[in-house]
Protein backbone atom coordinates (compact mmCIF):
# COMPACT_ATOMS: atom_id res chain seq x y z
CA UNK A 1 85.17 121.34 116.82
CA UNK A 2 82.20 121.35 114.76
CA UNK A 3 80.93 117.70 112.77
CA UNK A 4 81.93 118.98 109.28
CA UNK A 5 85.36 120.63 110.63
CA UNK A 6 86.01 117.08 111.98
CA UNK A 7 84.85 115.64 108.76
CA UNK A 8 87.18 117.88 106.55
CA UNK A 9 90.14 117.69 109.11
CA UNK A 10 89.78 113.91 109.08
CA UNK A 11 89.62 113.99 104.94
CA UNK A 12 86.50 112.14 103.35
CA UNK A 13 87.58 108.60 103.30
CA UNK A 14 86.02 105.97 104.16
CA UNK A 15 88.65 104.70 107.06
CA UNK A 16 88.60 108.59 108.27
CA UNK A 17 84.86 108.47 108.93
CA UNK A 18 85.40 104.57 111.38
CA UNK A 19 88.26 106.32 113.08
CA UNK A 20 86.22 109.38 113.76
CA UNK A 21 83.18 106.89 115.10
CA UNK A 22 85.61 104.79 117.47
CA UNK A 23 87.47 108.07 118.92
CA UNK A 24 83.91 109.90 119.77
CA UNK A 25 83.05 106.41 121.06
CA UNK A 26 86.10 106.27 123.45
CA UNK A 27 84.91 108.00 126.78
CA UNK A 28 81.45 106.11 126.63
CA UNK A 29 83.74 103.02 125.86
CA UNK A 30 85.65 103.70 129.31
CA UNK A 31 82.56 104.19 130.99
CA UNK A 32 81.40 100.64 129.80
CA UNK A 33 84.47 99.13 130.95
CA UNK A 34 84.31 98.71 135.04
CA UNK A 35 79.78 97.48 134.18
CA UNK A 36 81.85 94.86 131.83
CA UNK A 37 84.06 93.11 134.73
CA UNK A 38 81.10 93.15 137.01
CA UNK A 39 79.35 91.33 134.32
CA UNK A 40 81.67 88.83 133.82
CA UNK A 41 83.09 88.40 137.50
CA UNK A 42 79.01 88.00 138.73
CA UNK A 43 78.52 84.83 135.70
CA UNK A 44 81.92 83.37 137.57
CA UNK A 45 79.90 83.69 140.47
CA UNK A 46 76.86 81.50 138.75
CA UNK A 47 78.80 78.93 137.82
CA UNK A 48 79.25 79.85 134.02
CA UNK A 49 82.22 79.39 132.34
CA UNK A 50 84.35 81.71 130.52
CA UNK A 51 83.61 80.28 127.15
CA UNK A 52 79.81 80.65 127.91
CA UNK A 53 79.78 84.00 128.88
CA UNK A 54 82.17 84.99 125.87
CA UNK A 55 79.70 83.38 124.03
CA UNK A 56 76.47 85.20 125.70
CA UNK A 57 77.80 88.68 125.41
CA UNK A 58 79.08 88.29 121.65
CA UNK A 59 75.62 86.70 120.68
CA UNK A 60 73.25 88.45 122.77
CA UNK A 61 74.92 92.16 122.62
CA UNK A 62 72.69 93.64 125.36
CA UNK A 63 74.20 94.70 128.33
CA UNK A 64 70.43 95.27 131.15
CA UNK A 65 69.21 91.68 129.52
CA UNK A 66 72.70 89.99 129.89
CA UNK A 67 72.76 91.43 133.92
CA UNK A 68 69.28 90.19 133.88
CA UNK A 69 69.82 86.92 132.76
CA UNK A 70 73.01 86.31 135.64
CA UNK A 71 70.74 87.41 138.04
CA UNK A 72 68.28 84.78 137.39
CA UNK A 73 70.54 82.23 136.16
CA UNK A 74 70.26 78.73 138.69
CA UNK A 75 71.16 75.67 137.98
CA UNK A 76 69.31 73.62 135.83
CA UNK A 77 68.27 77.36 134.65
CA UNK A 78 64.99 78.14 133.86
CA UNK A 79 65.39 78.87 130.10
CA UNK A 80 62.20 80.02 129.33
CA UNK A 81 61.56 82.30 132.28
CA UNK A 82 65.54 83.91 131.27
CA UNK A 83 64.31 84.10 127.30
CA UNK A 84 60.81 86.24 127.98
CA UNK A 85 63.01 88.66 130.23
CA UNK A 86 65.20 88.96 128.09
CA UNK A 87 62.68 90.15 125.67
CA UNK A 88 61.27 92.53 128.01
CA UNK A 89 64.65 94.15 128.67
CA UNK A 90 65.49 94.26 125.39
CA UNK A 91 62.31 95.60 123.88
CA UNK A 92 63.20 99.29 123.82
CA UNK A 93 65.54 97.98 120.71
CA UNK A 94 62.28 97.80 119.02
CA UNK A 95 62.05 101.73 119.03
CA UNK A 96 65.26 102.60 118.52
CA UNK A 97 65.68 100.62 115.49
CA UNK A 98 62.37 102.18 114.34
CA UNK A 99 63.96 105.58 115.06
CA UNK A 100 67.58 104.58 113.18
CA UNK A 101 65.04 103.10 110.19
CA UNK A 102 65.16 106.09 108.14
CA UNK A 103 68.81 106.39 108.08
CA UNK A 104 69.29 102.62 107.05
CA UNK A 105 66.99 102.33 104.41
CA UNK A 106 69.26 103.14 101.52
CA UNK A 107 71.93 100.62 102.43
CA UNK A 108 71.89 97.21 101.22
CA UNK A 109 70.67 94.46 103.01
CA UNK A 110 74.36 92.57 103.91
CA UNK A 111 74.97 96.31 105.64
CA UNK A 112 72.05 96.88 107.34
CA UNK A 113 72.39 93.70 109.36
CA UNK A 114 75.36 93.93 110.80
CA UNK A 115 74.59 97.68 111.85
CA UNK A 116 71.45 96.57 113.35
CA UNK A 117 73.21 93.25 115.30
CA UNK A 118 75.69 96.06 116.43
CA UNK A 119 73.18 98.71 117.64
CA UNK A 120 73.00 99.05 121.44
CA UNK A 121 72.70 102.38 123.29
CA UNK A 122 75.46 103.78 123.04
CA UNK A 123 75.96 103.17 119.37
CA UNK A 124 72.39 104.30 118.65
CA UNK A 125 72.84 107.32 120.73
CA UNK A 126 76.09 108.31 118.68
CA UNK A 127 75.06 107.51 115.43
CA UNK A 128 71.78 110.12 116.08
CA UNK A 129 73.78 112.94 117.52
CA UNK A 130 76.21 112.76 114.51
CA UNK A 131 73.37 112.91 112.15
CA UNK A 132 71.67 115.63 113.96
CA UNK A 133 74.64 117.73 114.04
CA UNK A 134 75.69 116.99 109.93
CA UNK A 135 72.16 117.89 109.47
CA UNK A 136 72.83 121.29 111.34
CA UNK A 137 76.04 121.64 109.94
CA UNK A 138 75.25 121.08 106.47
CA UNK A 139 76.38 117.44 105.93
CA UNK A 140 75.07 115.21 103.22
CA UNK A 141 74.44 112.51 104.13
CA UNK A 142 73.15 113.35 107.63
CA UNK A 143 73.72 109.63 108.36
CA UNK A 144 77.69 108.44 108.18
CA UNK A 145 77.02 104.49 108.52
CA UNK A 146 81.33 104.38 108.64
CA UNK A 147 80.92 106.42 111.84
CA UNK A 148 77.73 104.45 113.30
CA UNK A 149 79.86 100.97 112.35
CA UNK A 150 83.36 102.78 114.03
CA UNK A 151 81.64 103.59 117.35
CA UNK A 152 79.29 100.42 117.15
CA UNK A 153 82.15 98.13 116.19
CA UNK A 154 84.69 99.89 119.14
CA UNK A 155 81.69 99.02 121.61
CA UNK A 156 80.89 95.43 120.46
CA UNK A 157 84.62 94.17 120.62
CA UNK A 158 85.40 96.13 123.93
CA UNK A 159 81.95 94.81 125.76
CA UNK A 160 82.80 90.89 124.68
CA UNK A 161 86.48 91.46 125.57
CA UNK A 162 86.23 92.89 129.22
CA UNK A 163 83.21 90.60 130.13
CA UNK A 164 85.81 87.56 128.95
CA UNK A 165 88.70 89.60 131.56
CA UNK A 166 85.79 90.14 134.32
CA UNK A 167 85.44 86.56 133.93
CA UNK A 168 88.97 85.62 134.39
CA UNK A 169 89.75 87.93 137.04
CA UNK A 170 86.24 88.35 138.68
CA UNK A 171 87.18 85.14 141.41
CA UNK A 172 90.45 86.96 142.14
CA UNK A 173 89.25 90.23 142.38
CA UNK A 174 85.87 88.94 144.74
CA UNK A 175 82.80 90.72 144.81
CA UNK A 176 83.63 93.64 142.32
CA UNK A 177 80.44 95.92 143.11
CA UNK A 178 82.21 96.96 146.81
CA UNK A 179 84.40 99.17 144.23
CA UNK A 180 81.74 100.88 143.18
CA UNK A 181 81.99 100.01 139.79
CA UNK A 182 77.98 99.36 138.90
CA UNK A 183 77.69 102.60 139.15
CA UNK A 184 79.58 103.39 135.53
CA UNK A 185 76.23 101.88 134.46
CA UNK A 186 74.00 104.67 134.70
CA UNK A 187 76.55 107.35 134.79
CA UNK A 188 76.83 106.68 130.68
CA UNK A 189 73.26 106.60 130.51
CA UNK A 190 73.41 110.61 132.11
CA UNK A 191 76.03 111.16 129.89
CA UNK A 192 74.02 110.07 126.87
CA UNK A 193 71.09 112.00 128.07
CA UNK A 194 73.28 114.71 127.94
CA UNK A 195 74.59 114.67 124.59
CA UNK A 196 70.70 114.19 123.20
CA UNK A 197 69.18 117.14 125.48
CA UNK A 198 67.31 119.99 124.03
CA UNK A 199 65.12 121.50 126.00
CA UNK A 200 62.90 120.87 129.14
CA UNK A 201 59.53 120.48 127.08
CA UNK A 202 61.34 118.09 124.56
CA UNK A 203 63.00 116.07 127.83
CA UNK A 204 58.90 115.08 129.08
CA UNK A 205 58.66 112.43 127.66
CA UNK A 206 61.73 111.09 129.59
CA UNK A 207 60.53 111.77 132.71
CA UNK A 208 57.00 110.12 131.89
CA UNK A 209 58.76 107.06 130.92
CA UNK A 210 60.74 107.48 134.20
CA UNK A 211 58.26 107.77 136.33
CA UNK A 212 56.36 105.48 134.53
CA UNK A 213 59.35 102.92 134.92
CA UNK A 214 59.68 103.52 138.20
CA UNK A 215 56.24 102.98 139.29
CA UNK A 216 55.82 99.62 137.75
CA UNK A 217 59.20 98.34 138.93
CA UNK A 218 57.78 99.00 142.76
CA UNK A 219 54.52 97.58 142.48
CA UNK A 220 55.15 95.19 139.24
CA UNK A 221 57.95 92.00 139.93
CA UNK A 222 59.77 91.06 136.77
CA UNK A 223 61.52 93.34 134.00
CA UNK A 224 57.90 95.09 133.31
CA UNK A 225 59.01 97.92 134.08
CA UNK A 226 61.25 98.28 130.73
CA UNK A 227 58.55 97.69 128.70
CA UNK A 228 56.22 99.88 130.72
CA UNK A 229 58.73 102.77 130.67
CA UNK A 230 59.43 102.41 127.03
CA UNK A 231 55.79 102.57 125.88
CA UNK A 232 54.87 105.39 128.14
CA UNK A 233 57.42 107.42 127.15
CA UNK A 234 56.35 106.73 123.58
CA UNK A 235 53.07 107.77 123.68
CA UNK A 236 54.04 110.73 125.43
CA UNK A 237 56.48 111.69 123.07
CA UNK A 238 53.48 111.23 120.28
CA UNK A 239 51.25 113.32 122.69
CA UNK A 240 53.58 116.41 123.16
CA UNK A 241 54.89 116.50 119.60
CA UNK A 242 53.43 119.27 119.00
CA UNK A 243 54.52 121.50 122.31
CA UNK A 244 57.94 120.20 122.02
């Protein structure tokens, strides 16, 4: 089914367009779910609490920087070593904000915050397909912010909540990862690759910024590599514009 056959099956209200945002959301949102218990079983592991990590997820929002963070987490914890990699991780929030920009700039202010605390991948990646496709399909507006907010609301409350159960259950449960389920984590990054592919000479710049990334995670310790990847593939997405 098309974008503007959904839209006109769904009607044009307002709750129609969050409902159609958290049911496109729902298989990414499954994905996310076994990456969320590891999450929260692994801070069990650290010695944080379930009230802390409830608290880290729901504040921070960022699933590489939160895994980040456990990893290096000791106690006394080294707060500013844990803060600057969690800016590195989380830089590549710093383009895709810049590419959901355009699409924000006509809401108010008391909107646009909240979408932006909300944006993480998945989110950002939905809320861009859906305004590629309206575009194609004839849409106006391209942008549906009660579709971004349904899938981006959908991913929020499910990430905090099955971190908070991964936490509870993580000590019975032991070390979670010999069931395989870190590896949800970059299947829903393929599967989000996916859904944005065009064509080989648009998808360059991805593998620049993955080889890029790659590189600089052998030879470079520390979350450098994020940074590095993000920036490559940048410039060579500026580079190849025109060939794309």
């Amino acid at each position: 089914m098309s974008v503007s056959q959904a839209v006109g099956a769904a009607g044009a209200g307002s709750g129609s367009e969050f409902r159609r945002g958290v049911i496109s959301c729902a298989p990414v949102l499954f994905g996310t779910i076994p990456y969320a218990l590891v999450l929260g079983a692994q801070a069990t592991q650290k010695g944080l609490s379930t009230a802390e990590l409830s608290m880290m997820t729901g504040l921070n929002f960022a699933g590489g920087s939160e895994f980040a963070a456990i990893q290096l987490w000791t106690s006394p914890p080294h707060i500013l070593l844990i803060v600057a990699i969690t800016f590195l991780v989380n830089s590549r929030h710093l383009l895709m904000g810049a590419a959901l920009a355009p699409f924000l700039r006509e809401l108010p202010r008391r909107k646009v915050f909240p979408a932006l605390f909300l944006m993480c991948d998945e989110s950002w990646a939905l809320g861009l397909a859906d305004a590629k496709q309206r575009t194609a399909a004839g849409t106006s507006p391209a942008f549906s912010p009660r579709y971004y907010m349904g899938a981006a609301l959908a991913m929020y409350l499910a990430w905090v909540s099955f971190t908070t159960l991964g936490a509870l259950f993580g000590p019975m449960l032991g070390h979670v990862e010999t069931y395989g389920f870190d590896m949800a984590f970059p299947a829903v990054f393929l599967v989000l690759m996916r859904g944005m592919w065009k064509s080989v000479a648009a998808a360059r710049p991805w593998l620049v910024s993955l080889v890029v990334a790659a590189l600089v995670s052998l030879f470079v310790p520390g979350a450098w590599y994020v940074a590095a990847g993000a920036m490559a593939g940048l410039v060579a997405a500026w580079l190849m514009a025109g060939d794309a």
